[in-house]
Protein backbone atom coordinates (compact mmCIF):
# COMPACT_ATOMS: atom_id res chain seq x y z
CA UNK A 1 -4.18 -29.64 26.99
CA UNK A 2 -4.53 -26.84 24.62
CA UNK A 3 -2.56 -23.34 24.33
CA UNK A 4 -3.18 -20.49 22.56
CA UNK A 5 0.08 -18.57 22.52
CA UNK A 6 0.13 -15.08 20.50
CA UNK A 7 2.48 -12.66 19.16
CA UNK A 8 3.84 -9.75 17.02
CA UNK A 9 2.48 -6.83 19.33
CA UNK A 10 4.57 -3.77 20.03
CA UNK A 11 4.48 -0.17 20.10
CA UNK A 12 4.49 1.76 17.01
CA UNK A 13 3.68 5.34 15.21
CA UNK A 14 0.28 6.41 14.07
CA UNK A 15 -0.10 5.05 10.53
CA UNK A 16 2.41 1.99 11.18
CA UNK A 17 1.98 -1.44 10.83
CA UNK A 18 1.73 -4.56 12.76
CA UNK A 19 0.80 -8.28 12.40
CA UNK A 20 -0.43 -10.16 14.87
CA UNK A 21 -0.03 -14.49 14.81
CA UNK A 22 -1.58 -16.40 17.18
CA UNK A 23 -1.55 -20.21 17.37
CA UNK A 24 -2.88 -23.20 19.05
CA UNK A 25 -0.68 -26.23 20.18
CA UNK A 26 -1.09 -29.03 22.34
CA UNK A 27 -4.14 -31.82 21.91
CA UNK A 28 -5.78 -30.00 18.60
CA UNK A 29 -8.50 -32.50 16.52
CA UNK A 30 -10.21 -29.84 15.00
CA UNK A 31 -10.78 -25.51 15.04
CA UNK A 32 -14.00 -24.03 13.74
CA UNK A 33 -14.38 -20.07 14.09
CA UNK A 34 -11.30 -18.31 14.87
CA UNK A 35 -11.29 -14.44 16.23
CA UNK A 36 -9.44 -11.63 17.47
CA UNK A 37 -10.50 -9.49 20.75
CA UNK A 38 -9.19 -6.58 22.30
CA UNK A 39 -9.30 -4.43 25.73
CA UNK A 40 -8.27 -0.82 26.05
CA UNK A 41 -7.70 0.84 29.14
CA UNK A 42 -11.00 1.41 31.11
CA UNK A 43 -12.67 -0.16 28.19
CA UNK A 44 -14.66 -3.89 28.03
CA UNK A 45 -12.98 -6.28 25.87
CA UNK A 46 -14.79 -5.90 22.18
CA UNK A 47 -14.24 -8.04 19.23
CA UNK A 48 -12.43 -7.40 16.40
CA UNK A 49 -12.54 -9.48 13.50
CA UNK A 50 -13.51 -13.23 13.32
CA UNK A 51 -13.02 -15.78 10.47
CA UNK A 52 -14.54 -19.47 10.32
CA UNK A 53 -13.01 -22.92 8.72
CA UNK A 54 -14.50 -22.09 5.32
CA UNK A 55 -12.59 -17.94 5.65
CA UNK A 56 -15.74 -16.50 5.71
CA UNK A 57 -14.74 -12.79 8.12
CA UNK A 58 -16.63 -10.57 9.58
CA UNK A 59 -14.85 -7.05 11.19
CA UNK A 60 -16.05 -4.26 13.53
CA UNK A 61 -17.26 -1.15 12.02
CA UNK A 62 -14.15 0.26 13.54
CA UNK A 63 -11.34 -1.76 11.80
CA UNK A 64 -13.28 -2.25 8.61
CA UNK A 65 -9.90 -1.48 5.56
CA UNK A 66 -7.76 -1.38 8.22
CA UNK A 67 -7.09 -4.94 9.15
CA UNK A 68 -7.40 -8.40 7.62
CA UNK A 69 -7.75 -11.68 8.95
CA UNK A 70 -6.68 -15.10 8.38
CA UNK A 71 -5.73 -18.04 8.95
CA UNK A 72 -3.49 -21.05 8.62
CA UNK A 73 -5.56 -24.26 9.23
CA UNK A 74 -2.67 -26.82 8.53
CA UNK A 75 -0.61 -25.03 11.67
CA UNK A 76 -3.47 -24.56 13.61
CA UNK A 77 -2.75 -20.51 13.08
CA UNK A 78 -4.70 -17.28 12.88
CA UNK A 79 -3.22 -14.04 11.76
CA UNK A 80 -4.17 -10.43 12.38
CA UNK A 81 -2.50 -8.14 9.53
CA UNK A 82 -3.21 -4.27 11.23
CA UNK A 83 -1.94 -1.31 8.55
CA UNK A 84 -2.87 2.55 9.24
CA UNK A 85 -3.10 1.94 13.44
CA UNK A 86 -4.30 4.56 15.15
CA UNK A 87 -3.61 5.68 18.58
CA UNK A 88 -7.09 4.02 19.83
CA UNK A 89 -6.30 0.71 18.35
CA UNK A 90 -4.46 0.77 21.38
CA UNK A 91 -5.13 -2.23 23.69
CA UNK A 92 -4.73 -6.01 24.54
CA UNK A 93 -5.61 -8.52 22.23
CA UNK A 94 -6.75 -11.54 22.67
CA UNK A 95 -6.68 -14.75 19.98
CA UNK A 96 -10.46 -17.03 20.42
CA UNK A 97 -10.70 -20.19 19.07
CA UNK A 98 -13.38 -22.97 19.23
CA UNK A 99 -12.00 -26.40 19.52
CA UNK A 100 -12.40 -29.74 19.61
CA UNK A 101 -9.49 -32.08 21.21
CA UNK A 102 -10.60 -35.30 20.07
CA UNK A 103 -13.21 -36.77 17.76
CA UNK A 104 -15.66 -37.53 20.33
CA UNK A 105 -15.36 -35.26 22.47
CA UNK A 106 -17.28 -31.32 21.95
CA UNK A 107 -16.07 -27.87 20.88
CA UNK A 108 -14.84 -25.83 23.95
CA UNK A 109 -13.93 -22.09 23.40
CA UNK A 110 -9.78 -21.37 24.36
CA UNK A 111 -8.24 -18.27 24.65
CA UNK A 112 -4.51 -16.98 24.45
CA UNK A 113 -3.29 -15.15 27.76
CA UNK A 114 -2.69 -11.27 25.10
CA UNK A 115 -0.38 -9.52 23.64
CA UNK A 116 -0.03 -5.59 23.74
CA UNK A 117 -0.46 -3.20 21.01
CA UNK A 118 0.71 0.50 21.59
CA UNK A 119 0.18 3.26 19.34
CA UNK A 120 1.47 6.45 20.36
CA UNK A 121 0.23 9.83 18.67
């Protein structure tokens, strides 16, 4: 099995900070492009910022200066560093990552079950 368990979220003041960490565990052979989702109330889930093996990112239009990605590939970790929030950062968000469990076998995509992010005005 594989779990993708996140963390950091919280509520916090326009202008504040927060960093997300999300990693995977479990039956892990190998993670190719990494990402970062989120949902905001009555809102489809959108995504955020992505980052591949190699740290290549790309970000929404929306977050672009605001947040930085990255990632940790010997502990199977991606980060989500979020400075100057704004009250409609506020949503769930979700870690992505493409993985392969064993050397055979093929990449399947995992997600982590969310953590919230509050920003209050």
């Amino acid at each position: 099995q594989v779990q993708l368990v996140e963390s950091g979220g919280g509520l916090v003041q326009s202008g504040g900070s927060l960093r997300l960490s999300c990693a995977a565990s479990g039956s892990v052979f190998s993670i190719d492009t990494m990402g970062w989702y989120r949902q905001g109330p009555g809102k489809q889930r959108e995504l955020v910022a992505t980052i591949t093996k190699g740290d290549s990112t790309n970000y929404a239009d929306s977050v672009k200066g605001r947040f930085t990605i990255s990632r940790d590939n010997a502990k199977n970790t991606v980060f989500l560093q979020m400075n100057s929030l704004k009250p409609e950062d506020t949503a769930v968000y979700c870690c992505n990552a493409n993985i392969k469990r064993f050397r055979g076998g093929a990449f399947r995509e995992y997600w982590g079950q969310g953590t919230q992010v509050a920003v209050s005005s």
